[in-house]
N, C-alpha and C. Protein backbone atom coordinates (compact mmCIF):
# COMPACT_ATOMS: atom_id res chain seq x y z
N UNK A 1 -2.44 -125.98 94.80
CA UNK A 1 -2.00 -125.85 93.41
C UNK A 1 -0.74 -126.68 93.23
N UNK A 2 -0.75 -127.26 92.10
CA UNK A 2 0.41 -128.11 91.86
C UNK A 2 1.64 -127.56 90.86
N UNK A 3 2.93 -127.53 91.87
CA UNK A 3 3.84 -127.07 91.24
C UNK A 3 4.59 -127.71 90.83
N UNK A 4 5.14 -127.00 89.68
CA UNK A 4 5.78 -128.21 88.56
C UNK A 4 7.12 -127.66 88.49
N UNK A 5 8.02 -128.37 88.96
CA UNK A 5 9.71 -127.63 88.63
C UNK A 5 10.72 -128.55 87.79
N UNK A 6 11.30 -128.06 86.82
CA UNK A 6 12.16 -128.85 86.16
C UNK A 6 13.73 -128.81 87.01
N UNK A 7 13.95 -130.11 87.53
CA UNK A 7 15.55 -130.36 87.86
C UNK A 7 16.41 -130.91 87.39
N UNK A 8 17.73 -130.16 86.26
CA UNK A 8 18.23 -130.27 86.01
C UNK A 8 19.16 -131.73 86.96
N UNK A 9 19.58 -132.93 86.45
CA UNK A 9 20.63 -133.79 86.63
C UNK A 9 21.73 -134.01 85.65
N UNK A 10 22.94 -134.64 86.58
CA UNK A 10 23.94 -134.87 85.72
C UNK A 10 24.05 -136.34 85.57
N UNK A 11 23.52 -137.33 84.34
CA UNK A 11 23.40 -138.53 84.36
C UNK A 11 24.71 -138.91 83.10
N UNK A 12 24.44 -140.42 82.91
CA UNK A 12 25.45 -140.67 82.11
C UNK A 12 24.69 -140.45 80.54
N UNK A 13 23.61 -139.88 80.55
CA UNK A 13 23.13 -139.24 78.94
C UNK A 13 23.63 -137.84 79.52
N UNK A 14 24.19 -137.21 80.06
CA UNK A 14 24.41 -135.86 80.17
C UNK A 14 23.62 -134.95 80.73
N UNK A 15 23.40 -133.75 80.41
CA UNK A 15 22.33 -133.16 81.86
C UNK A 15 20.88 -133.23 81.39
N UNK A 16 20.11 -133.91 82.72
CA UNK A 16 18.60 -134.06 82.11
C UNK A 16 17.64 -133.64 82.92
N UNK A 17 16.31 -133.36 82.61
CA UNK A 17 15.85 -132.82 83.56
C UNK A 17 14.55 -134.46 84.63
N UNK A 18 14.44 -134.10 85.83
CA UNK A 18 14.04 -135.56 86.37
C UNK A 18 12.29 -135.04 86.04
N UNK A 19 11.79 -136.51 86.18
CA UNK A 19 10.44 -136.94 86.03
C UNK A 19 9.78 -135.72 87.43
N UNK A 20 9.29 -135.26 86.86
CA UNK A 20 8.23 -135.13 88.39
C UNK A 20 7.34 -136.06 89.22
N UNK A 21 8.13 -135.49 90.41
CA UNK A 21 7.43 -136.63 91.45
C UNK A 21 5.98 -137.06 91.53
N UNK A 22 5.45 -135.63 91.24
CA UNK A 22 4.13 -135.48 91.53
C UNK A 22 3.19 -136.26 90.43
N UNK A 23 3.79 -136.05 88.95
CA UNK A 23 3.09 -136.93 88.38
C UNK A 23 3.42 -138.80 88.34
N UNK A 24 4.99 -138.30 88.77
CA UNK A 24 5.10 -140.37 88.55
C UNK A 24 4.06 -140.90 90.04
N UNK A 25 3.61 -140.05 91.04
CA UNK A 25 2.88 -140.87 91.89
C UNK A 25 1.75 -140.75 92.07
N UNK A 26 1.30 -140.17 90.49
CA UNK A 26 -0.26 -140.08 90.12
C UNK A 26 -0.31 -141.09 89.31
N UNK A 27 0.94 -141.26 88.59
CA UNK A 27 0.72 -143.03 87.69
C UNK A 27 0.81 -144.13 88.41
N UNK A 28 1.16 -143.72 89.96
CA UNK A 28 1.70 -145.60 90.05
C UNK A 28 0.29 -146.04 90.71
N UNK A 29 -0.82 -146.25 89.77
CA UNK A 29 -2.30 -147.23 89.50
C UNK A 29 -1.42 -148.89 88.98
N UNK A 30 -1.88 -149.39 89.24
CA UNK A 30 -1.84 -150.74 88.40
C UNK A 30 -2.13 -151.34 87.42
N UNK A 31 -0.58 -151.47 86.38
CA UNK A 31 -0.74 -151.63 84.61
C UNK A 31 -1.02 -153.25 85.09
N UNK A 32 -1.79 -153.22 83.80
CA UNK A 32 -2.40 -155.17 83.72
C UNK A 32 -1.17 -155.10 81.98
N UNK A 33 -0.54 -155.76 82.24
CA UNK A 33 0.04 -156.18 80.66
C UNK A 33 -0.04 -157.78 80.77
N UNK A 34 -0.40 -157.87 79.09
CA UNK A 34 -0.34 -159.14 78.91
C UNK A 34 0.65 -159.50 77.95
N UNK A 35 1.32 -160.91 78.30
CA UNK A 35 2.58 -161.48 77.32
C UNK A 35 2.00 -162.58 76.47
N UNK A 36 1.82 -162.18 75.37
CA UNK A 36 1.23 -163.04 74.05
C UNK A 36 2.80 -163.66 73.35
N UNK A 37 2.47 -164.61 73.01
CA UNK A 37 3.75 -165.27 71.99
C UNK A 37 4.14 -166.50 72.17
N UNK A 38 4.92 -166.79 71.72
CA UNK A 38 5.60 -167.84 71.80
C UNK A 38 5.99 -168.41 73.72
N UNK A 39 6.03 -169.85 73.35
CA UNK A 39 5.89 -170.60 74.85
C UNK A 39 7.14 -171.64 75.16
N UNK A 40 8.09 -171.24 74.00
CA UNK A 40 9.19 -172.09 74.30
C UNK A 40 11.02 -171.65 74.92
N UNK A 41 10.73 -170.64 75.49
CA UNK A 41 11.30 -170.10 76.28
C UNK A 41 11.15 -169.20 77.32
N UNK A 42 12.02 -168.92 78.25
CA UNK A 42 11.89 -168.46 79.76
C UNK A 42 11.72 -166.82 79.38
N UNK A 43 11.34 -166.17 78.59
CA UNK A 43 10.92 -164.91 78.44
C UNK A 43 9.83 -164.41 79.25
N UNK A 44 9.08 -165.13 79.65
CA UNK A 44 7.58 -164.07 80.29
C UNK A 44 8.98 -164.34 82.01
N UNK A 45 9.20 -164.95 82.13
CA UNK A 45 9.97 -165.54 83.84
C UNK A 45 11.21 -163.83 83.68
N UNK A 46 12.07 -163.96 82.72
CA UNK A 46 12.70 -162.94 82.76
C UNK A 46 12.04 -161.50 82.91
N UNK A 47 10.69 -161.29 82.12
CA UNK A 47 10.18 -160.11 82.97
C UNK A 47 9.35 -159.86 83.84
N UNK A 48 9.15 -161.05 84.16
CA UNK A 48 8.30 -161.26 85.32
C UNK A 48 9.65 -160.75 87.16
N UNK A 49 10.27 -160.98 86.47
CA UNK A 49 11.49 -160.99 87.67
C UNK A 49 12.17 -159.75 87.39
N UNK A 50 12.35 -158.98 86.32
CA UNK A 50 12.24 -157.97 86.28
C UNK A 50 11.35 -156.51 86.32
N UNK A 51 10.10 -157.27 86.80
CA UNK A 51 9.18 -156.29 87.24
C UNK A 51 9.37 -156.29 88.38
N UNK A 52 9.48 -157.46 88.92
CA UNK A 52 9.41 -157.48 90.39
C UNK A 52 10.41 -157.20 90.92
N UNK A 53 12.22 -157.09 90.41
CA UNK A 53 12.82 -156.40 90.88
C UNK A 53 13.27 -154.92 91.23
N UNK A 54 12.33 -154.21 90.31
CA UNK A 54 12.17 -152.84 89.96
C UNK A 54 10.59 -152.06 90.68
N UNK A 55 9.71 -153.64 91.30
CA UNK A 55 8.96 -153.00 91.87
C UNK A 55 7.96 -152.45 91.20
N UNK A 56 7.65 -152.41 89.88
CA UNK A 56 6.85 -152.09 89.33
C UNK A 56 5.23 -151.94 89.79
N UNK A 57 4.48 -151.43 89.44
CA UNK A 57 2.94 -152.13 89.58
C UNK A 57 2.36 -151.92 88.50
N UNK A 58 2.26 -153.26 88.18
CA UNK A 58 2.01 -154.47 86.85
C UNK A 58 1.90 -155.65 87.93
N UNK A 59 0.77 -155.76 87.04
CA UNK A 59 0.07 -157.56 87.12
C UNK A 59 0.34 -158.12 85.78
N UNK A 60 0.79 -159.28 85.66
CA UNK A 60 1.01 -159.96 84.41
C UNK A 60 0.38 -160.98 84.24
N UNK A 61 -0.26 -161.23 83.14
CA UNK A 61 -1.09 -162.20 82.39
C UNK A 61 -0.53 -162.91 81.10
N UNK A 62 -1.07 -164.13 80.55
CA UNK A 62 -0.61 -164.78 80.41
C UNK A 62 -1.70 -165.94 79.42
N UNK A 63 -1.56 -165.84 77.99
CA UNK A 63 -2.63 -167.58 77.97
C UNK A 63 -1.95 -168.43 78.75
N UNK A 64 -2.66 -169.85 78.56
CA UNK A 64 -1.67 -171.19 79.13
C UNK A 64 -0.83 -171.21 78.36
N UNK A 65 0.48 -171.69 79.08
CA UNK A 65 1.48 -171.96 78.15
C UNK A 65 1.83 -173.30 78.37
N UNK A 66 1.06 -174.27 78.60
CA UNK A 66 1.24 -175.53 78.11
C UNK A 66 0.84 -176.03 76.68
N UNK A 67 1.69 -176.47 76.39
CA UNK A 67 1.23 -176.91 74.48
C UNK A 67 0.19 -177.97 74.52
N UNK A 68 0.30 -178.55 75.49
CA UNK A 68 -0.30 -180.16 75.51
C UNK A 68 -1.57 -179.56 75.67
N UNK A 69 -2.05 -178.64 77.03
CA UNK A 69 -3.18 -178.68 77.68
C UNK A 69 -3.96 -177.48 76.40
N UNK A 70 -3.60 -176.90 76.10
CA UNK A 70 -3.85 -175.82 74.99
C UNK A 70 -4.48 -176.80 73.89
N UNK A 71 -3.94 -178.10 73.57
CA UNK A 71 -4.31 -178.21 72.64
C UNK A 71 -5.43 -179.39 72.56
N UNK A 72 -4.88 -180.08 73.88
CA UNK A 72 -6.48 -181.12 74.59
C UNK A 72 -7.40 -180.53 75.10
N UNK A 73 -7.43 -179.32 75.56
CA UNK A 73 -8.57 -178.91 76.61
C UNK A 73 -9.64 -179.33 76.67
N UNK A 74 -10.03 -178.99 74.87
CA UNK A 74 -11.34 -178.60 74.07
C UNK A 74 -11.59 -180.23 74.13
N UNK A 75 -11.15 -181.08 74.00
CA UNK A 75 -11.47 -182.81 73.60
C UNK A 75 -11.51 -183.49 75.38
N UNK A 76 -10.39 -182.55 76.18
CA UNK A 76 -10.94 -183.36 77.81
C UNK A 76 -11.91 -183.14 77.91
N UNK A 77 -12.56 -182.11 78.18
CA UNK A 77 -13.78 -181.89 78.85
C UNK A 77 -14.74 -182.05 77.98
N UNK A 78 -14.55 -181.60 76.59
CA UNK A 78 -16.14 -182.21 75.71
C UNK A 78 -16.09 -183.43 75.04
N UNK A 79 -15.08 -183.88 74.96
CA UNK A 79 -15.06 -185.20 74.32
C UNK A 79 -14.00 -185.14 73.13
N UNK A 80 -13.44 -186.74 72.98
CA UNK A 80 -12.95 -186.50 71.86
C UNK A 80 -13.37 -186.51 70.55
N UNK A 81 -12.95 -185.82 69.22
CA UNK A 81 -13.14 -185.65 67.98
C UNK A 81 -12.52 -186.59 67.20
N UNK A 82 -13.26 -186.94 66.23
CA UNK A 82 -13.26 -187.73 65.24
C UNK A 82 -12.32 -187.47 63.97
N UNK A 83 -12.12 -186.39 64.08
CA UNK A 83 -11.50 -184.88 63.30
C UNK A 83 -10.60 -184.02 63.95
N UNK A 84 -8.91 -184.25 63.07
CA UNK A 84 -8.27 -183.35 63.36
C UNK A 84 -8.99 -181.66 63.68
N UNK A 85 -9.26 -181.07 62.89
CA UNK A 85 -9.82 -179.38 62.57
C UNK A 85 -10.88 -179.68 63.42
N UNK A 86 -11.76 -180.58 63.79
CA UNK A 86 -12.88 -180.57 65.16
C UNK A 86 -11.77 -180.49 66.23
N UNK A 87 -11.20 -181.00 66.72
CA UNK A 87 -10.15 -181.60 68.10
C UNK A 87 -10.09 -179.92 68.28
N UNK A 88 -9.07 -179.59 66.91
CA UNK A 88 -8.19 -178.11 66.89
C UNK A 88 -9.32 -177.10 67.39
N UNK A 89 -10.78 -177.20 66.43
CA UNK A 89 -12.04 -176.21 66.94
C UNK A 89 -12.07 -175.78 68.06
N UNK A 90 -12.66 -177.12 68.61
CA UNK A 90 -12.89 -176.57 70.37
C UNK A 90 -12.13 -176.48 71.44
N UNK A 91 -10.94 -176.67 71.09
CA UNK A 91 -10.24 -176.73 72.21
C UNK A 91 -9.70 -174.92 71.97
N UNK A 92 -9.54 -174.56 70.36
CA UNK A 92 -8.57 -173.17 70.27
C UNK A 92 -10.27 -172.19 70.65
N UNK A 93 -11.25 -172.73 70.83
CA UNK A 93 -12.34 -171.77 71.03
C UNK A 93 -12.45 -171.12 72.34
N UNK A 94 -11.44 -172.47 73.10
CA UNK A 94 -12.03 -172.50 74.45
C UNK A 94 -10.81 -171.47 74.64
N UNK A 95 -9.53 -171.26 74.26
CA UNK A 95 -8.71 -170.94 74.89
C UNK A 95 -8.75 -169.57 74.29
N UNK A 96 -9.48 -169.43 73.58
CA UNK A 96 -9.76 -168.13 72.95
C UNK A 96 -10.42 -166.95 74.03
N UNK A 97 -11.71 -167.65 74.67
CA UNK A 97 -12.24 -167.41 75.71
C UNK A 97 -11.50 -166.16 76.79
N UNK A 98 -10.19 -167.38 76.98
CA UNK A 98 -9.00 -166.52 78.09
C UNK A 98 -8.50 -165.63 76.92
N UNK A 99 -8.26 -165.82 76.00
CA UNK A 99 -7.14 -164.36 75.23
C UNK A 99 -7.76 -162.92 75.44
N UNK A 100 -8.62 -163.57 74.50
CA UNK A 100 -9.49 -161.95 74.60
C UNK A 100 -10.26 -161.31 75.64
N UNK A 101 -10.46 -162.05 76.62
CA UNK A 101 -10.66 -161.70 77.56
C UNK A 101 -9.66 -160.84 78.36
N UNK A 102 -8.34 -161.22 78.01
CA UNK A 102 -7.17 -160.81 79.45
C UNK A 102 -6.71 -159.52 77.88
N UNK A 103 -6.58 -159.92 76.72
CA UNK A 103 -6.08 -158.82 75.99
C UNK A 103 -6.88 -157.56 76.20
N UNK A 104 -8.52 -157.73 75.97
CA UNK A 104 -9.18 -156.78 76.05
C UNK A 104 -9.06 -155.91 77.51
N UNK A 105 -8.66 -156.88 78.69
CA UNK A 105 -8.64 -155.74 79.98
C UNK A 105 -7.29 -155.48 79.96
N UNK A 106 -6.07 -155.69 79.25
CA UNK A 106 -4.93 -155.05 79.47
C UNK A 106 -4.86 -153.75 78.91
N UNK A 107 -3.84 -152.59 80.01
CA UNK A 107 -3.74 -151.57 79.37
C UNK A 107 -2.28 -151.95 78.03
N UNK A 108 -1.56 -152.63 78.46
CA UNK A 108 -0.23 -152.44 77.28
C UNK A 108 -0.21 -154.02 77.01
N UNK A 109 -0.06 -154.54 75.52
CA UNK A 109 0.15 -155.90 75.02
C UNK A 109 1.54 -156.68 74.81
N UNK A 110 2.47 -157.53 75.59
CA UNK A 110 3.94 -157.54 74.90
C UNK A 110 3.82 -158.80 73.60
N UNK A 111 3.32 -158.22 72.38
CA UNK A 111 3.73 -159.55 71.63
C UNK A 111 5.36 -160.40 71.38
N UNK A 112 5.13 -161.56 71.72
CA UNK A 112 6.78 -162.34 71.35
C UNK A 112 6.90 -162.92 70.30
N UNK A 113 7.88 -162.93 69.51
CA UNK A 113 8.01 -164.01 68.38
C UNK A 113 9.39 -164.06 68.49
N UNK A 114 9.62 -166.10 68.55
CA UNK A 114 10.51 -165.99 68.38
C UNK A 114 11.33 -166.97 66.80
N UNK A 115 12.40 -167.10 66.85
CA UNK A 115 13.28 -167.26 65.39
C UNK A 115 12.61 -168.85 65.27
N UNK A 116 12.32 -169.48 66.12
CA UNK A 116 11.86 -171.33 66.01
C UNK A 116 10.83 -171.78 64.77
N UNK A 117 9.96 -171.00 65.94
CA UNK A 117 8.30 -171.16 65.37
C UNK A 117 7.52 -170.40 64.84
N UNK A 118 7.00 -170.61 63.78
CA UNK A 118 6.31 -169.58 63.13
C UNK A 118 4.85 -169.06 64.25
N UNK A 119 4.58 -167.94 64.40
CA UNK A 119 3.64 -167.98 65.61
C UNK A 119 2.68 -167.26 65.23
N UNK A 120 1.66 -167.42 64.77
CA UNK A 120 0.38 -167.64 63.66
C UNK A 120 -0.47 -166.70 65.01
N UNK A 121 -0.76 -167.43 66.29
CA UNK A 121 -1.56 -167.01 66.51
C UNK A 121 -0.69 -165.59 67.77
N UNK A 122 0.33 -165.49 67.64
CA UNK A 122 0.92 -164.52 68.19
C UNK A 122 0.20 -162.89 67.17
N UNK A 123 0.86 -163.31 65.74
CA UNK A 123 0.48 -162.46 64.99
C UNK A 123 -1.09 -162.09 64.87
N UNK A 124 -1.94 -162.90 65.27
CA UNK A 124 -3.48 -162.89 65.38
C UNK A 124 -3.49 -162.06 66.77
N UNK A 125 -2.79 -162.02 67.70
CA UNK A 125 -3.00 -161.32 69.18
C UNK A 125 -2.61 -160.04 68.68
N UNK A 126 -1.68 -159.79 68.35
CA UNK A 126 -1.45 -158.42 68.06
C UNK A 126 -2.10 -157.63 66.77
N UNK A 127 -2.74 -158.19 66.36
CA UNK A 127 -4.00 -157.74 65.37
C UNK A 127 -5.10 -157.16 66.04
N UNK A 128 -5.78 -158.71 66.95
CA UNK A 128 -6.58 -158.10 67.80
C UNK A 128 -6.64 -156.88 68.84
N UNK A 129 -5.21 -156.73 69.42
CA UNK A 129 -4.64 -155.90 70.01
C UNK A 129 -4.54 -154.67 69.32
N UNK A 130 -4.56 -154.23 68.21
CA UNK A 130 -4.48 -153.37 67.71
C UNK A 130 -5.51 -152.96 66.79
N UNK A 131 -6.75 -153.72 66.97
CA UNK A 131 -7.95 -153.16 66.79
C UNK A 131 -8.60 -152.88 68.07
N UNK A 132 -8.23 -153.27 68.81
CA UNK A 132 -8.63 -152.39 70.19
C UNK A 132 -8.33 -151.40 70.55
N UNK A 133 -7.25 -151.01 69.80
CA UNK A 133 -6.26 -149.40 69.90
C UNK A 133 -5.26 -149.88 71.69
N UNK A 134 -5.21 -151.01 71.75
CA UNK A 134 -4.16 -150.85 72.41
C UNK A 134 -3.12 -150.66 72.59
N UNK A 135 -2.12 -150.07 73.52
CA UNK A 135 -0.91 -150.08 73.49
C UNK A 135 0.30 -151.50 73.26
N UNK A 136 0.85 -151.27 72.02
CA UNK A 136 1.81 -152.92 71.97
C UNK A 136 3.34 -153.17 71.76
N UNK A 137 4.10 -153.45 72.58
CA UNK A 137 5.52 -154.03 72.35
C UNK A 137 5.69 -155.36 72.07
N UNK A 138 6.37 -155.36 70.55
CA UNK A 138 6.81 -156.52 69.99
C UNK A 138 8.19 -157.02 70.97
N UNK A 139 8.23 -157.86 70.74
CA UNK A 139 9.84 -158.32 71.69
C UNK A 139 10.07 -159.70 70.39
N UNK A 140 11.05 -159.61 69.60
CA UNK A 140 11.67 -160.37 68.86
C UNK A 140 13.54 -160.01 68.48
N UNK A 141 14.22 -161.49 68.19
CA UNK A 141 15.45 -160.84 67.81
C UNK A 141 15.15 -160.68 66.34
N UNK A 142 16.54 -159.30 65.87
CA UNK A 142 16.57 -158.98 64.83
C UNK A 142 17.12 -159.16 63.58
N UNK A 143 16.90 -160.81 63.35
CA UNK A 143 17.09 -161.53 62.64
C UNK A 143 15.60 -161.68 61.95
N UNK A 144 14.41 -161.26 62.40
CA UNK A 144 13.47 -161.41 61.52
C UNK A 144 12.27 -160.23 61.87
N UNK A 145 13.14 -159.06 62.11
CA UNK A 145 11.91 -157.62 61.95
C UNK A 145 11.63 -157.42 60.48
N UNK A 146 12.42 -158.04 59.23
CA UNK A 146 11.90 -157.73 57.85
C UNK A 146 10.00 -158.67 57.62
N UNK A 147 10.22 -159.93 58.48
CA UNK A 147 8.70 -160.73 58.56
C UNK A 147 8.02 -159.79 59.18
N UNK A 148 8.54 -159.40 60.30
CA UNK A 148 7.05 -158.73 61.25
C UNK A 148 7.26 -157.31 60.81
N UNK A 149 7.42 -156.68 59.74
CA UNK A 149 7.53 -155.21 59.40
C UNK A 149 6.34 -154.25 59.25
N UNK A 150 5.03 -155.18 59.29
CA UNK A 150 3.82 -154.45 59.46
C UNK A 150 3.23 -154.93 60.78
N UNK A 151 3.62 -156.07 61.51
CA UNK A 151 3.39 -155.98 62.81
C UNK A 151 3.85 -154.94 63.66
N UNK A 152 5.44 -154.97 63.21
CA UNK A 152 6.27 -153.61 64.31
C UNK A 152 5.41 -152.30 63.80
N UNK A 153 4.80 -151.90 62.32
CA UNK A 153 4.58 -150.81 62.48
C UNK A 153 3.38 -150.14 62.91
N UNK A 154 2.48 -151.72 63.43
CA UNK A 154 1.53 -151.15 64.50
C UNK A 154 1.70 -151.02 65.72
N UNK A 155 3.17 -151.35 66.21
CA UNK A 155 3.87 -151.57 67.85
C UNK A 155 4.10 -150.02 68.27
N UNK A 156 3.97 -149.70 69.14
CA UNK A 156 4.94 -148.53 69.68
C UNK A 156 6.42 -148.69 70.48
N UNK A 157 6.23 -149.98 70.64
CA UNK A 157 8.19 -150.21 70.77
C UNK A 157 8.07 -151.60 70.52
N UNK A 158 9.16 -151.55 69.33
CA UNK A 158 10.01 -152.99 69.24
C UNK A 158 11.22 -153.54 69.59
N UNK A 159 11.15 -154.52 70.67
CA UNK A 159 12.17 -154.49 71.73
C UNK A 159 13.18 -155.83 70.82
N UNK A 160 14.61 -156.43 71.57
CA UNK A 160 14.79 -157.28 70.84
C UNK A 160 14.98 -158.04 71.63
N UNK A 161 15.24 -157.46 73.57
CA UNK A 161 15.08 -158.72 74.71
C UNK A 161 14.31 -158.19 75.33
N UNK A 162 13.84 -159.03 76.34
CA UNK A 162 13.13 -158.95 77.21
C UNK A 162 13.29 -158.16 78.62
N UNK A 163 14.25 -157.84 78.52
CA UNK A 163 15.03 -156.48 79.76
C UNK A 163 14.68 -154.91 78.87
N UNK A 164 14.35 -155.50 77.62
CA UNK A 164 14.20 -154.27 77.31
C UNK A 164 12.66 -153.73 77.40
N UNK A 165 11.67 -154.73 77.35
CA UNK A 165 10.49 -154.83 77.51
C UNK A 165 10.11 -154.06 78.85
N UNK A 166 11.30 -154.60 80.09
CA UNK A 166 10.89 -154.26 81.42
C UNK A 166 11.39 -152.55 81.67
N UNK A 167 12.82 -152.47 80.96
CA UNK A 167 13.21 -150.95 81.02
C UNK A 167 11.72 -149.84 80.43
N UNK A 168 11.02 -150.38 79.26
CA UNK A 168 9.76 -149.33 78.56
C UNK A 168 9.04 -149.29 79.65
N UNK A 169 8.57 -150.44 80.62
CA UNK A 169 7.38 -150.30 81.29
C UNK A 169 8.03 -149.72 82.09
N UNK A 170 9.20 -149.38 83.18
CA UNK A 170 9.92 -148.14 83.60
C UNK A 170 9.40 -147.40 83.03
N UNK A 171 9.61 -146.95 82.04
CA UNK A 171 9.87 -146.00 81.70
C UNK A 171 8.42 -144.95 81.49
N UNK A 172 7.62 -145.97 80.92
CA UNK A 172 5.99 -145.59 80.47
C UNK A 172 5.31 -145.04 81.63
N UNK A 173 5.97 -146.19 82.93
CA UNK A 173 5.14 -145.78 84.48
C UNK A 173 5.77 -144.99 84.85
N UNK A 174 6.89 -144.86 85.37
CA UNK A 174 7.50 -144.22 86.03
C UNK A 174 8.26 -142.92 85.39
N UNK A 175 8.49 -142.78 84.34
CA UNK A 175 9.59 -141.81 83.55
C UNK A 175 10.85 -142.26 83.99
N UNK A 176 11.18 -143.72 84.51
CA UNK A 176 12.57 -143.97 84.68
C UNK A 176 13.42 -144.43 83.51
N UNK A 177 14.62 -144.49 83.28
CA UNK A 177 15.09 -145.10 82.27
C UNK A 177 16.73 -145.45 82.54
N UNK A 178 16.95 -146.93 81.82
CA UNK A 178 18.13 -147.62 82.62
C UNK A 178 19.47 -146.85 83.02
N UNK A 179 19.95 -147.36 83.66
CA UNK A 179 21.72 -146.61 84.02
C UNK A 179 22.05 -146.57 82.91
N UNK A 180 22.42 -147.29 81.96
CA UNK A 180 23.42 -147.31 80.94
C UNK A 180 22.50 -147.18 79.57
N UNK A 181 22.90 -146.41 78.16
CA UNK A 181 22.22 -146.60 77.20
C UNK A 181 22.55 -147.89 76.79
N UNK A 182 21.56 -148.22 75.46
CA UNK A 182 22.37 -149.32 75.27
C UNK A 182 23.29 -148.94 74.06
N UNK A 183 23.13 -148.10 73.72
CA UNK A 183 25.02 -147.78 73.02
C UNK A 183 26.07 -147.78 74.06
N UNK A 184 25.89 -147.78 75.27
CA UNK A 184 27.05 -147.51 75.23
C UNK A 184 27.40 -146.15 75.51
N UNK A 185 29.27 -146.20 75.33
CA UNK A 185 29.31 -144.53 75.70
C UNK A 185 29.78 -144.01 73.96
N UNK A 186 29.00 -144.80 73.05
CA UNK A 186 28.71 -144.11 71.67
C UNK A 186 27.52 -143.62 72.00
N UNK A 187 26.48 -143.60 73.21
CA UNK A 187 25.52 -142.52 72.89
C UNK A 187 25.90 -140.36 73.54
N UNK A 188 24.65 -140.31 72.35
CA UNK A 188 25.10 -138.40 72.12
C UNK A 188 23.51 -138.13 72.08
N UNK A 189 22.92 -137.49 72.97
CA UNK A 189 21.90 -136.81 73.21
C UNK A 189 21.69 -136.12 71.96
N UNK A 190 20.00 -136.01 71.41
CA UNK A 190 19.87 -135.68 70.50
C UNK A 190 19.78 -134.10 70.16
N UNK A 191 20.22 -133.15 71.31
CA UNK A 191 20.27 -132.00 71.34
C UNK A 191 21.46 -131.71 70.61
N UNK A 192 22.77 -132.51 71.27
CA UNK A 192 23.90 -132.40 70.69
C UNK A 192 24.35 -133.72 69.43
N UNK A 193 23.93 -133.79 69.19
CA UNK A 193 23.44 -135.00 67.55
C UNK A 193 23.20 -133.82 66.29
N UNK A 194 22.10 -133.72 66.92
CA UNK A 194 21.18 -133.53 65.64
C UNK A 194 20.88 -132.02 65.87
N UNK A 195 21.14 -131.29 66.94
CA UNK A 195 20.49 -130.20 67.51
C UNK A 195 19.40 -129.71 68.35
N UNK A 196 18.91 -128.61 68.65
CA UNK A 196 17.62 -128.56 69.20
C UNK A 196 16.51 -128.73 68.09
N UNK A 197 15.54 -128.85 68.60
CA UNK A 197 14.49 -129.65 68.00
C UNK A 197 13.69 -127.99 67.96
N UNK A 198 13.50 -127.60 68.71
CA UNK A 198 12.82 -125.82 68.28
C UNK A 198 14.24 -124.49 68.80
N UNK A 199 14.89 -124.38 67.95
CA UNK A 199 15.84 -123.48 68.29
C UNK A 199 15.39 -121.72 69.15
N UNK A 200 14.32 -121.67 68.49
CA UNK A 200 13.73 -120.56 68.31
C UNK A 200 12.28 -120.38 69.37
N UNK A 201 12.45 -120.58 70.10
CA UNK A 201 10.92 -120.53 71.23
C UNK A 201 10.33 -119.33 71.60
């Protein structure tokens, strides 16, 4: 029989009770997440190195993130087009192939957008992603959550870096969560905030 004990700790959110062992080492199976978005910065490398410094188990996936090869593929191998919107056809058909393929076997989706480029088909991944009923974290800065305001409100976390992306998947697998809030020592547990949440049990 499996016993379940709550242990009180003294952390820097104040006293909490820890994850049980027993269930964080019934989760640690292997999350497949995939990083959809934008390709012009070192974001998938930052949590890629933050999975792996935390040890996680997560496999990470990935479309190509070459712009060039993404966008010749379809014209190397079948030929070239005569036609811009032909060229664009087969090559985004082919690479389509890999999206939905790696979106559909992931358990959690990280969509990226970032402030540069408008990212058309980022916003198309997390559509698809969320007609699959998958699980999805946006990761954008918050200079433009008023654009993605019906994207975030199909997300279950909208991150604004990419450390923060890696702290959720902590947190989702493991029940861990970082040393420091990110307030700061302006954070106040919501017991003593706001109160208890059922006073009366």
């Amino acid at each position: 029989m499996l016993s379940i004990t709550a242990n009180a700790i003294k952390s820097v959110y104040g006293v909490r009770t820890q994850p049980n062992k027993a269930f964080s080492a019934a989760a640690e199976r292997t999350w497949k997440v995939y990083l959809s978005g934008e390709i012009h910065s070192n974001w998938r490398e930052v949590i890629a190195k933050g999975v792996e410094d935390k040890k996680l188990p997560v496999t990470l996936s990935a479309p190509n993130t070459s712009h060039e090869d993404s966008d010749d593929c379809g014209a190397i191998i079948l030929g070239m087009q005569e036609e811009r919107p032909n060229w664009d056809k087969i090559g985004a058909s082919m690479n389509n192939m890999r999206t939905k393929t790696l979106i559909a076997d992931a358990d959690i989706v990280v969509v990226r957008f970032g402030e540069k480029y408008r990212q058309w088909n980022a916003a198309f991944d997390a559509g698809y992603a969320a007609a699959l009923g998958k699980p999805i974290i946006t990761l954008h800065p918050p200079a433009i959550s008023h654009m993605l305001k019906e994207v975030n409100a199909s997300a279950n976390v909208v991150c604004e870096e990419p450390e923060q992306v890696v702290q959720t998947l902590a947190y989702a697998i493991r029940g861990e969560l970082p040393r420091s809030p990110k307030d700061g020592d302006d954070f106040v547990p919501i017991a003593d905030r706001l109160g208890k949440g059922n006073p009366n049990p």
